[in-house]
N, C-alpha and C. Protein backbone atom coordinates (compact mmCIF):
# COMPACT_ATOMS: atom_id res chain seq x y z
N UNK A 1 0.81 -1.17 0.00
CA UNK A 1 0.00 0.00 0.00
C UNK A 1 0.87 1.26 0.00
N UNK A 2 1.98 1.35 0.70
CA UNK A 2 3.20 2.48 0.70
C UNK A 2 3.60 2.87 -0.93
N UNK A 3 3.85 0.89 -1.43
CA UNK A 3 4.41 1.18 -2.58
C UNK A 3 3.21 2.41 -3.41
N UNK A 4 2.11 1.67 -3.50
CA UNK A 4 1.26 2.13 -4.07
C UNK A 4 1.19 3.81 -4.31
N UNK A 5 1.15 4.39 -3.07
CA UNK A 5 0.83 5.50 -2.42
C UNK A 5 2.33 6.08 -2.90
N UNK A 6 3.63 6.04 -3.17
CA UNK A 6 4.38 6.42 -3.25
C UNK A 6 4.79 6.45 -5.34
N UNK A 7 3.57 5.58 -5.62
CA UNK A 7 3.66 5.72 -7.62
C UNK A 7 2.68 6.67 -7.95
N UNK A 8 1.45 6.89 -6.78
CA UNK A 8 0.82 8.06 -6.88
C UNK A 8 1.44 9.18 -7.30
N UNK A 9 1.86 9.25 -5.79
CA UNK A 9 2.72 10.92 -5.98
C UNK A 9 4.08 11.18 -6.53
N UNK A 10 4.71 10.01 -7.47
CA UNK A 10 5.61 10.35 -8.35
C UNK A 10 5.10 10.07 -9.92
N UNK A 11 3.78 9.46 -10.09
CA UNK A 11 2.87 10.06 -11.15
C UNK A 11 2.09 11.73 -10.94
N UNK A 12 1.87 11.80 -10.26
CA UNK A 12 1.49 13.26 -9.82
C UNK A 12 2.67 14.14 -10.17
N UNK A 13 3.43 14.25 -9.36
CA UNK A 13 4.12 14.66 -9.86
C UNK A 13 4.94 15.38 -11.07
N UNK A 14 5.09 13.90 -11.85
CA UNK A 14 5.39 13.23 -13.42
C UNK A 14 4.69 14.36 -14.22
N UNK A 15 2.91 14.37 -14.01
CA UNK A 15 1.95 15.02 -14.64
C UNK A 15 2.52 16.80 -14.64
N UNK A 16 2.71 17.45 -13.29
CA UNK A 16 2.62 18.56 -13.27
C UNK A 16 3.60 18.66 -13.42
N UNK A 17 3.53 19.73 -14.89
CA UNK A 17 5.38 20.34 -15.25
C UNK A 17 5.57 21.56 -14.61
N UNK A 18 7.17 21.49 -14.25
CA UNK A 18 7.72 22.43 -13.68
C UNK A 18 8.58 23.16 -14.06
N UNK A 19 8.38 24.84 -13.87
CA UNK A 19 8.70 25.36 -15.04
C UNK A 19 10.16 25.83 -14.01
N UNK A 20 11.08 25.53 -14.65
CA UNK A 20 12.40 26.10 -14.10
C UNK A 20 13.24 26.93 -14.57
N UNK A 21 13.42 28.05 -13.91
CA UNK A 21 14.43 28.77 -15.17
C UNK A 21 15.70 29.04 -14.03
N UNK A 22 17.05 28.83 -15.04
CA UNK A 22 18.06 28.85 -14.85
C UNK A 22 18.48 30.11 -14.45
N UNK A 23 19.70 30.40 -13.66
CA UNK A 23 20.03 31.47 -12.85
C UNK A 23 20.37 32.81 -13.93
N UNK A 24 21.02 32.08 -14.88
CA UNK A 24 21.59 33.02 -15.97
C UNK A 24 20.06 33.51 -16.71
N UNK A 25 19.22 32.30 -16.64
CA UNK A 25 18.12 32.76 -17.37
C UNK A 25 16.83 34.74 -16.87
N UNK A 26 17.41 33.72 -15.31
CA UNK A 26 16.43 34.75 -14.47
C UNK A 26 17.46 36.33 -14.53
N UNK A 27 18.52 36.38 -14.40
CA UNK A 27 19.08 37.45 -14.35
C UNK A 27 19.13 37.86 -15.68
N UNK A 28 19.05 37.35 -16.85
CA UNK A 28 18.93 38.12 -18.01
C UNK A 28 17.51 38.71 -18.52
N UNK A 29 16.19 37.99 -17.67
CA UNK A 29 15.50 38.61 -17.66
C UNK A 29 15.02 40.06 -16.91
N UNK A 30 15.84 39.74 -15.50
CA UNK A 30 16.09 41.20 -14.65
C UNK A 30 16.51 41.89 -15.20
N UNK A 31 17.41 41.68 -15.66
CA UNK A 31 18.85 42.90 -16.73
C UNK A 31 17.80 43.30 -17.92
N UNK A 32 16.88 43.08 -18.58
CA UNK A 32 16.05 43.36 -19.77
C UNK A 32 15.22 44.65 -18.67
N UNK A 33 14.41 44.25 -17.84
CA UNK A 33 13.23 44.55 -16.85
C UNK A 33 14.43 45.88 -16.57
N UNK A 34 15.18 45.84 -15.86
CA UNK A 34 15.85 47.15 -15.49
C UNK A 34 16.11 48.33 -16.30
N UNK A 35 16.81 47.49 -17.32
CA UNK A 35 17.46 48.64 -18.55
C UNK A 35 16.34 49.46 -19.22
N UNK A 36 15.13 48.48 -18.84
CA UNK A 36 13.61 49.04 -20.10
C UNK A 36 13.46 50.28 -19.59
N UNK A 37 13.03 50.19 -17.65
CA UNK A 37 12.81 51.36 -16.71
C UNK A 37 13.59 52.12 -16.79
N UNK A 38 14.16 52.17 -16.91
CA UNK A 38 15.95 53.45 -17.17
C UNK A 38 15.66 53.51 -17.97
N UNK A 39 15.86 53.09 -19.44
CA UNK A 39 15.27 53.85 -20.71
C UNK A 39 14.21 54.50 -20.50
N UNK A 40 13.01 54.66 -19.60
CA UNK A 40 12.07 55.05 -19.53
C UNK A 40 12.01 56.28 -18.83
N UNK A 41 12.45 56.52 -17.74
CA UNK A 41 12.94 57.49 -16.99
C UNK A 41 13.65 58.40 -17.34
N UNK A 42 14.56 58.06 -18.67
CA UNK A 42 15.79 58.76 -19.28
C UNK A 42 14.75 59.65 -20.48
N UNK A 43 14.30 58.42 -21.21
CA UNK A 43 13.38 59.24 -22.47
C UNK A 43 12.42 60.53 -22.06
N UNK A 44 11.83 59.98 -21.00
CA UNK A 44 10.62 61.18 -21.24
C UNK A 44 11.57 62.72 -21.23
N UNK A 45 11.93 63.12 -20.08
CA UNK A 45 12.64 64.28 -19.93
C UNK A 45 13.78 64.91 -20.75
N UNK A 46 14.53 63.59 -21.82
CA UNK A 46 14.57 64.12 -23.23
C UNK A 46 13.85 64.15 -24.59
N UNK A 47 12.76 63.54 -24.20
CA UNK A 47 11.85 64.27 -25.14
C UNK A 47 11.15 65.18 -24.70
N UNK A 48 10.64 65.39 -23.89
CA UNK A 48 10.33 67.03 -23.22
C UNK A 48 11.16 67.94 -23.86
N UNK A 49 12.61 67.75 -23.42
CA UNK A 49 13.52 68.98 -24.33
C UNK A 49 13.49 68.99 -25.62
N UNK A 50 13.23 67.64 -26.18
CA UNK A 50 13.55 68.14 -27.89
C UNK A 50 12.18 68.65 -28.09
N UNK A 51 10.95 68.10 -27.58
CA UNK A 51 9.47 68.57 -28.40
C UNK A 51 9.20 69.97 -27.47
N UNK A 52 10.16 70.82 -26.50
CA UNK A 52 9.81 71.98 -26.08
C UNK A 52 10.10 73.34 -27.33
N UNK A 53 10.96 73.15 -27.95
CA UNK A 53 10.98 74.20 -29.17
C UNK A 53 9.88 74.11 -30.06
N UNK A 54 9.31 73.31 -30.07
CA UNK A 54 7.52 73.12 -31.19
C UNK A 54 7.05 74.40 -30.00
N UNK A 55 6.71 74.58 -29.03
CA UNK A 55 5.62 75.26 -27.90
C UNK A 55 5.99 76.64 -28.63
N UNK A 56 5.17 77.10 -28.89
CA UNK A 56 5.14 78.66 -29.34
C UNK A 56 4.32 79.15 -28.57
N UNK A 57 3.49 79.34 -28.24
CA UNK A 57 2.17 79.81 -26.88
C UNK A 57 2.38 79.08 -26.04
N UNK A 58 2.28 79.79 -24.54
CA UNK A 58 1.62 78.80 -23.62
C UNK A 58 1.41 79.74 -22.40
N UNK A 59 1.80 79.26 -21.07
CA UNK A 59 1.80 80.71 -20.21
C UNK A 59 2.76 80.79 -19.71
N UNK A 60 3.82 80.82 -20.40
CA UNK A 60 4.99 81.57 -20.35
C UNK A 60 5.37 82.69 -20.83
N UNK A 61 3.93 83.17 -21.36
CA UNK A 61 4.00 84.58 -22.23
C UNK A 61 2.70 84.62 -22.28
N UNK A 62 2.76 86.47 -21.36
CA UNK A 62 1.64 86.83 -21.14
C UNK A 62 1.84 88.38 -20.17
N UNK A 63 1.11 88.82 -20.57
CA UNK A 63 1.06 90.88 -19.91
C UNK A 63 0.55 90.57 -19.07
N UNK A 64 1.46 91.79 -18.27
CA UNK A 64 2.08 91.23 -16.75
C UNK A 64 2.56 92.82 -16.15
N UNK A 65 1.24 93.35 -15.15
CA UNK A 65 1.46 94.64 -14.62
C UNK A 65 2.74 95.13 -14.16
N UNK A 66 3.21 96.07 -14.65
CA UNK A 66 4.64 96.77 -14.33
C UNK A 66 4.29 97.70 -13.05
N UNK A 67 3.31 98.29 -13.21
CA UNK A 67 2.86 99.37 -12.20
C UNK A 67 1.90 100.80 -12.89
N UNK A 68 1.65 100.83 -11.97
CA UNK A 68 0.87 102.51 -12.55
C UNK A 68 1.75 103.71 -12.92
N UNK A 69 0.94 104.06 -13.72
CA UNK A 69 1.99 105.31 -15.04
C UNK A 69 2.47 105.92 -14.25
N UNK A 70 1.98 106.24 -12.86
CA UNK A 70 2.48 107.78 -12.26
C UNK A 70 4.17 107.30 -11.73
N UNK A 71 4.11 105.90 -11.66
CA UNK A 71 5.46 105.26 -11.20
C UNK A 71 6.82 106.02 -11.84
N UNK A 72 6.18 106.09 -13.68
CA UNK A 72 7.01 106.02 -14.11
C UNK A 72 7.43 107.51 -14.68
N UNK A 73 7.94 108.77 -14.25
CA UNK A 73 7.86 110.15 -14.40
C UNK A 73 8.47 110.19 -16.07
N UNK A 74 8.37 111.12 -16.69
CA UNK A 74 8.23 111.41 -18.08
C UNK A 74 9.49 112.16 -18.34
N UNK A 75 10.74 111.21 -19.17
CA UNK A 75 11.99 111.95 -20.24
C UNK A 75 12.85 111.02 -18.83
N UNK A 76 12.37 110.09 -18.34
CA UNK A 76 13.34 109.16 -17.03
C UNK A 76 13.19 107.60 -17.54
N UNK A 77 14.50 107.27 -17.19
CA UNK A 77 14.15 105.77 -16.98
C UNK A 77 14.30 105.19 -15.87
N UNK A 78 13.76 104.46 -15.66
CA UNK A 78 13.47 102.87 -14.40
C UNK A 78 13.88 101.91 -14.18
N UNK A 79 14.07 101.35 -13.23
CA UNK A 79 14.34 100.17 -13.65
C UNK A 79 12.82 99.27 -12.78
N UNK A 80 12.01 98.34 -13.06
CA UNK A 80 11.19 97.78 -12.81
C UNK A 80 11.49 96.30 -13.02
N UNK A 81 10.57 95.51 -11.88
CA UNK A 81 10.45 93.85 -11.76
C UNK A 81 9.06 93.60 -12.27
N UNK A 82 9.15 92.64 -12.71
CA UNK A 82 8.03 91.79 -12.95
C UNK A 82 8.27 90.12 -12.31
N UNK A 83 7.10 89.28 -11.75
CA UNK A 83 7.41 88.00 -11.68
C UNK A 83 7.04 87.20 -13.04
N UNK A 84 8.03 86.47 -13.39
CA UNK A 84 7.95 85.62 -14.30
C UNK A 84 6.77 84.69 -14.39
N UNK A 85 5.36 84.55 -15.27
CA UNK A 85 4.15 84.20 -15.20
C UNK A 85 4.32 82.34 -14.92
N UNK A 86 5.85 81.95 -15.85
CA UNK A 86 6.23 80.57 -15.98
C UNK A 86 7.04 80.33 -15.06
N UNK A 87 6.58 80.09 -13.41
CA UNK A 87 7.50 79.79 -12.33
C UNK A 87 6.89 78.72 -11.17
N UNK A 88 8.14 77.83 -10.95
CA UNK A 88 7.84 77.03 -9.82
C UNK A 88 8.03 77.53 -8.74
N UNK A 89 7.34 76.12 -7.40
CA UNK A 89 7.65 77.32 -5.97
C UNK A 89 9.38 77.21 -5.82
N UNK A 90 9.90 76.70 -6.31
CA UNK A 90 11.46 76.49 -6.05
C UNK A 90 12.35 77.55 -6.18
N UNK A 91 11.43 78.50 -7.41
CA UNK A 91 12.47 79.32 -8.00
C UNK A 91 12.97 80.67 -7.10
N UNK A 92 12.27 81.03 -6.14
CA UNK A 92 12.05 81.79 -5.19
C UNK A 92 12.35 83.74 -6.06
N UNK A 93 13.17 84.14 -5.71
CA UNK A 93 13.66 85.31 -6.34
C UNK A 93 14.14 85.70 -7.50
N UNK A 94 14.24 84.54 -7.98
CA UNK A 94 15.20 84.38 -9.55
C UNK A 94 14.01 84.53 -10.24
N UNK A 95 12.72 84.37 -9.83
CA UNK A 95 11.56 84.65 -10.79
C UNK A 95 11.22 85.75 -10.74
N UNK A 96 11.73 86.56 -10.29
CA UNK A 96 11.65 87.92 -10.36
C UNK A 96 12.42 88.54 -11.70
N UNK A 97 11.94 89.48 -12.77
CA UNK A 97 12.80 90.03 -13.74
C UNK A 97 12.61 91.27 -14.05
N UNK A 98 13.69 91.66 -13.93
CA UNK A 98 14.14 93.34 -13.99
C UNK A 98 14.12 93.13 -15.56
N UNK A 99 13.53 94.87 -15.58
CA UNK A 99 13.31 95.66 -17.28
C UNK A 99 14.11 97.13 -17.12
N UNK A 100 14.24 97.45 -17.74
CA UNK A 100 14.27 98.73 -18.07
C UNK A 100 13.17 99.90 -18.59
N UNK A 101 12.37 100.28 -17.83
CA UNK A 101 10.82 101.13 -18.03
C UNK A 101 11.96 102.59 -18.85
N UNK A 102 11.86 102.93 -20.03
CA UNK A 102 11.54 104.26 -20.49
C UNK A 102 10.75 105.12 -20.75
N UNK A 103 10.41 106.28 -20.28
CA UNK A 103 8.93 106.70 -20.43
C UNK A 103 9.60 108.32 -20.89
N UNK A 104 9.03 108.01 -22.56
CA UNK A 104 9.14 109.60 -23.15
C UNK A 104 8.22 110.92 -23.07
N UNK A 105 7.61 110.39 -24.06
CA UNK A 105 6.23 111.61 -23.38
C UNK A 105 4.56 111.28 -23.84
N UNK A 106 3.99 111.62 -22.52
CA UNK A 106 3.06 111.01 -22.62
C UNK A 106 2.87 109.54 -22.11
N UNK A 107 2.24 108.59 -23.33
CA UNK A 107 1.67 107.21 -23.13
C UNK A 107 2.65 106.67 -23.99
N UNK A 108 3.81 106.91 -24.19
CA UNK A 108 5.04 106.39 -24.98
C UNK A 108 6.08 105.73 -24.32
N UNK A 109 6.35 104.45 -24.60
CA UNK A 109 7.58 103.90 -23.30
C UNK A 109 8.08 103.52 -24.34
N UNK A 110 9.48 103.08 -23.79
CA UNK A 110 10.12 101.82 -24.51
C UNK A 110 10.33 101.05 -23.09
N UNK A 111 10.44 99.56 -23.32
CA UNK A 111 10.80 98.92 -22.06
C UNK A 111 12.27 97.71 -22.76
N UNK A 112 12.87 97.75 -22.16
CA UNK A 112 13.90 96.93 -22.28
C UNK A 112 14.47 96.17 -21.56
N UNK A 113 14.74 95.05 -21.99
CA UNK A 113 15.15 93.81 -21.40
C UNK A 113 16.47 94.16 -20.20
N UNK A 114 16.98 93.95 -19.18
CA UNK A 114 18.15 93.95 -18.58
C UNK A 114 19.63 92.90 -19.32
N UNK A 115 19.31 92.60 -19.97
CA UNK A 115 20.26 91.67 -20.78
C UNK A 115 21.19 92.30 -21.55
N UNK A 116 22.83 92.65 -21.81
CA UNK A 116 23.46 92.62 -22.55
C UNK A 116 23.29 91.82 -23.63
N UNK A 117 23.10 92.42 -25.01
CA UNK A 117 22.68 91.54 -26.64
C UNK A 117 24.04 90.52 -26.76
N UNK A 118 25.55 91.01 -25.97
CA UNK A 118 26.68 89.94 -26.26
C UNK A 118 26.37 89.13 -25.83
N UNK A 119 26.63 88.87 -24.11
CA UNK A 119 26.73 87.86 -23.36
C UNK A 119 25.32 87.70 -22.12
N UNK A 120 24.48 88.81 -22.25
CA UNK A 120 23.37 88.06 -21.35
C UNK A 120 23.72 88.74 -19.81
N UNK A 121 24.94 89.74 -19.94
CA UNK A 121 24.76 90.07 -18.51
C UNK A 121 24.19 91.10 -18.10
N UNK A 122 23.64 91.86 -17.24
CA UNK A 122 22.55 92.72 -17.01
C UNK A 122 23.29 94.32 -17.18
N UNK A 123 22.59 95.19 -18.04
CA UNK A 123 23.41 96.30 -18.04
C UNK A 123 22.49 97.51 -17.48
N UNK A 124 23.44 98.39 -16.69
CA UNK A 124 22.88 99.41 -16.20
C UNK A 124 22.50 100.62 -16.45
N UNK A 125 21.79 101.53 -16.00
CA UNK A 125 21.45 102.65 -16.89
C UNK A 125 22.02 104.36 -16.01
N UNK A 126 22.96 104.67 -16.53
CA UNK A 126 23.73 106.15 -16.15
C UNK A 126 23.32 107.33 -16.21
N UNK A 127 21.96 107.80 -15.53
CA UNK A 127 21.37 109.08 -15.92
C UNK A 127 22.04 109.84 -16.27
N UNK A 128 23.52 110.00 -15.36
CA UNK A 128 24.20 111.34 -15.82
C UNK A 128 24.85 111.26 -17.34
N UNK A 129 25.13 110.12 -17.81
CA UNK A 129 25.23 110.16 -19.09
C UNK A 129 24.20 109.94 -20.25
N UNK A 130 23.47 109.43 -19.93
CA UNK A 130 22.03 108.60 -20.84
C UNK A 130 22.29 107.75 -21.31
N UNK A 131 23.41 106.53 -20.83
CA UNK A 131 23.73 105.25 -21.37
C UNK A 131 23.35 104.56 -20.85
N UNK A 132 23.09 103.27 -21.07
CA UNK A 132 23.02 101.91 -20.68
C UNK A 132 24.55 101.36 -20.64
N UNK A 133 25.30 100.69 -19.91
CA UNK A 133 26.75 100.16 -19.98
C UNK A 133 26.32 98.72 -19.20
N UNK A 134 27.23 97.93 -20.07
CA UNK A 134 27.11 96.38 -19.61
C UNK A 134 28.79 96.00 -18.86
N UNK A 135 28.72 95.76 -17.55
CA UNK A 135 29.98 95.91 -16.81
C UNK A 135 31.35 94.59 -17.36
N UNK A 136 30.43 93.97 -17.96
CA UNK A 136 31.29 92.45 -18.42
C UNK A 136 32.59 92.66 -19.70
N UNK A 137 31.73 93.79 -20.92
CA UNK A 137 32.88 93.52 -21.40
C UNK A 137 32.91 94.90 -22.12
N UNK A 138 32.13 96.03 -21.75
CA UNK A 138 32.37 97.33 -22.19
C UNK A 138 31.24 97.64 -22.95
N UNK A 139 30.32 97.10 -22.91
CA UNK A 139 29.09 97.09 -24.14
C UNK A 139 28.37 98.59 -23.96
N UNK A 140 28.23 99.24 -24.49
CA UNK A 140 27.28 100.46 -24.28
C UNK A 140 26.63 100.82 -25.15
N UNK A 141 25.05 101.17 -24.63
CA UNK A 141 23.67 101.34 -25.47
C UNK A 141 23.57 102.75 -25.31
N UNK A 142 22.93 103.30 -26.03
CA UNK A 142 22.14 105.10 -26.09
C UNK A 142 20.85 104.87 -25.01
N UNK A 143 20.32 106.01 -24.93
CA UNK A 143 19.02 106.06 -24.06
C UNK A 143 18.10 105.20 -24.79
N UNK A 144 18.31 105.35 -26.36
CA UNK A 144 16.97 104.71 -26.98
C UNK A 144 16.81 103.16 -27.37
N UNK A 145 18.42 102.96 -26.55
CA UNK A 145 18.49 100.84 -26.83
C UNK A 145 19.40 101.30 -27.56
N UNK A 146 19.69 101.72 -28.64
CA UNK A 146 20.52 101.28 -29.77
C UNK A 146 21.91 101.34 -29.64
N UNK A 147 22.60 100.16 -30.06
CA UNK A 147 23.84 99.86 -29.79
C UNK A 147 24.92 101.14 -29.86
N UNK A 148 25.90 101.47 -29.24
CA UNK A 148 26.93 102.78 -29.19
C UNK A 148 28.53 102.60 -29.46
N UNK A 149 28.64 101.07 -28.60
CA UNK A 149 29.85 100.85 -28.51
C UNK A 149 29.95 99.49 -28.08
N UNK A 150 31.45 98.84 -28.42
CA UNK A 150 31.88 97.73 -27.68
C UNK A 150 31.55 96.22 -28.41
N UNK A 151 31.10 95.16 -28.09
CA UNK A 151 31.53 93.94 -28.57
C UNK A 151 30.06 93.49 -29.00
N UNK A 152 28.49 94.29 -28.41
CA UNK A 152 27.44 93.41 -28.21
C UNK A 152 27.10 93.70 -29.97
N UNK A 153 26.17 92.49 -30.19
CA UNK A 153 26.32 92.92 -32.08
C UNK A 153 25.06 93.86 -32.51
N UNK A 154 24.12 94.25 -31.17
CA UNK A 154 22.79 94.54 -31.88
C UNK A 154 22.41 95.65 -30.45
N UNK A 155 21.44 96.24 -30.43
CA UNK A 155 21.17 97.06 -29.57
C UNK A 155 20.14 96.52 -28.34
N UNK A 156 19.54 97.06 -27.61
CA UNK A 156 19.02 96.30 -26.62
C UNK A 156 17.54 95.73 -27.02
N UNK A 157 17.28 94.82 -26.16
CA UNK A 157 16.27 93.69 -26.47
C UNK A 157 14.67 94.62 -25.77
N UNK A 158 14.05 94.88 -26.65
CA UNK A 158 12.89 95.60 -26.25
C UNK A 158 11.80 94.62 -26.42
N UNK A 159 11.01 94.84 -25.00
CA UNK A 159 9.67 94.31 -24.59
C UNK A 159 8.49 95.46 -25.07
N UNK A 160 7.00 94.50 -25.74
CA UNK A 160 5.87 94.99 -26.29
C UNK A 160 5.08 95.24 -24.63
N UNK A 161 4.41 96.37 -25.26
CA UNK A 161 3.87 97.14 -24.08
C UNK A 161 2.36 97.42 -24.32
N UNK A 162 1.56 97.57 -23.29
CA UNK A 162 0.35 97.94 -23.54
C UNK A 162 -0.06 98.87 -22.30
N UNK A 163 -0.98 99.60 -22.28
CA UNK A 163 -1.92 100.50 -21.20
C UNK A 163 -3.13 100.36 -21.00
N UNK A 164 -3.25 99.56 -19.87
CA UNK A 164 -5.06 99.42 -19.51
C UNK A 164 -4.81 99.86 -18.09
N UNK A 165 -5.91 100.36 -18.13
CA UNK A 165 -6.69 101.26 -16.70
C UNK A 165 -5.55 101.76 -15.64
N UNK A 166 -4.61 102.51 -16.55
CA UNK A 166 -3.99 103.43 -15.95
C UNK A 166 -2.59 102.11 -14.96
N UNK A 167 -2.52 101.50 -16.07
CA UNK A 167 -1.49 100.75 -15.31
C UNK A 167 -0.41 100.10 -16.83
N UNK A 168 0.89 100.32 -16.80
CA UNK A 168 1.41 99.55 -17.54
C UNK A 168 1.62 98.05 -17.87
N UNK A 169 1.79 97.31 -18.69
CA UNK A 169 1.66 96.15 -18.72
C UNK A 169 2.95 95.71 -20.25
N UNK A 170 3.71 94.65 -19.72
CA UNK A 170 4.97 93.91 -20.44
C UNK A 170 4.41 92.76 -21.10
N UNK A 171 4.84 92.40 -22.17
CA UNK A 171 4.39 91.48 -22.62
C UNK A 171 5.68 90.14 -21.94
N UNK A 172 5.74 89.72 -20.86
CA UNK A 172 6.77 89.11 -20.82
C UNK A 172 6.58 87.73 -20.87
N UNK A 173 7.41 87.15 -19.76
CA UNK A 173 8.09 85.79 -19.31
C UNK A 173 8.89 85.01 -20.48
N UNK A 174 9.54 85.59 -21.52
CA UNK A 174 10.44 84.91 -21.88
C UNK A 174 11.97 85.78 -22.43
N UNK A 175 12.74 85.09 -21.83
CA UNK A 175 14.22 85.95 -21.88
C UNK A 175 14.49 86.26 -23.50
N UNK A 176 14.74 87.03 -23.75
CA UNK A 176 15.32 87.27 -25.46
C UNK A 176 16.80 86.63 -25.71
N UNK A 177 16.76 86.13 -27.10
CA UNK A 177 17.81 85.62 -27.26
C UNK A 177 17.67 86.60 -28.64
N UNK A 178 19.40 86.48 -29.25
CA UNK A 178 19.50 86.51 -30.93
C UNK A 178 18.62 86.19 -31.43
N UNK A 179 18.49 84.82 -31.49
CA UNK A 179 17.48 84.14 -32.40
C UNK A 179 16.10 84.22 -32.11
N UNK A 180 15.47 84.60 -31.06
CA UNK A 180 14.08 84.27 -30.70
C UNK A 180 14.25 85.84 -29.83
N UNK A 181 14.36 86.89 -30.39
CA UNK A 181 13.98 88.37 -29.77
C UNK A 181 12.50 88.41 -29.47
N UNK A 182 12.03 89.67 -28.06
CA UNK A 182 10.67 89.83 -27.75
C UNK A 182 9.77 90.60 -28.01
């Protein structure tokens, strides 16, 4: 009866196949399973960067109160902040961006970017002379933006402006480059 009982359960057995996979087998399937997730993790956030130059609209651009006219006194320039409309909570102060408010006469401004057209570094404005000078590499603008002197190739980067209800407004949140001016 043992015997018996013991051809059972090595026919039982016999019947149910067992699926075994080899050590090399199982780790080359881990090694597939890993590399896929890492490719996955890796792709998205470079395709984010390559399909971010298609975005032409979004709300990263958008008029954005400078302040009320009386701020800005007439044949003076300013310097004014705006917060950047396209900001995380991380960015803290850096989302803050300085312009250059010109206000000629009347309801007439020019507003200009703080950016040197060479290198991007912020240039200042010299009442007593009526220049703009960029401290990095000698760059100097006229009162009206336009290039004067020095290495930058083009004159300063001017922001579109509008006037509703007695308050100025920038068309901002995106930095000017050469190629993509605002």
């Amino acid at each position: 009866m043992v015997i018996k009982e013991l051809e059972t359960i090595k026919s039982e057995q016999a019947e149910t196949p067992r699926i075994e996979m080899a050590r090399r087998g199982f780790l080359l399937k881990l090694g597939f399973l890993l590399n896929g997730i890492a490719a996955v993790f890796v792709s998205v956030p470079v395709l984010g960067y390559v399909l971010s130059s298609f975005r032409t609209e979004g709300p990263f651009k958008s008029w954005i109160a400078l302040g009320p006219l009386e701020s800005f006194p007439e044949n003076q320039t300013r310097l004014a902040k705006y917060r950047n409309p396209y900001t995380r909570p991380w960015d803290g102060p850096t989302a803050d961006i300085p312009c250059w408010v010109r206000r000629m006469v009347g309801e007439k401004f020019q507003i200009f970017a703080i950016n040197c057209t060479h290198l991007g570094c912020p240039v200042r404005w010299f009442q007593e002379s009526h220049v703009f000078m960029c401290p990095c590499h000698g760059g100097a603008f006229y009162e009206d933006g336009s290039h004067a002197s020095g290495p930058p190739p083009r004159g300063l980067y001017e922001y579109k402006y509008k006037i509703e209800n007695g308050q100025l407004l920038v068309h901002g949140g995106q930095l000017p480059t050469l190629s993509q001016p605002v």
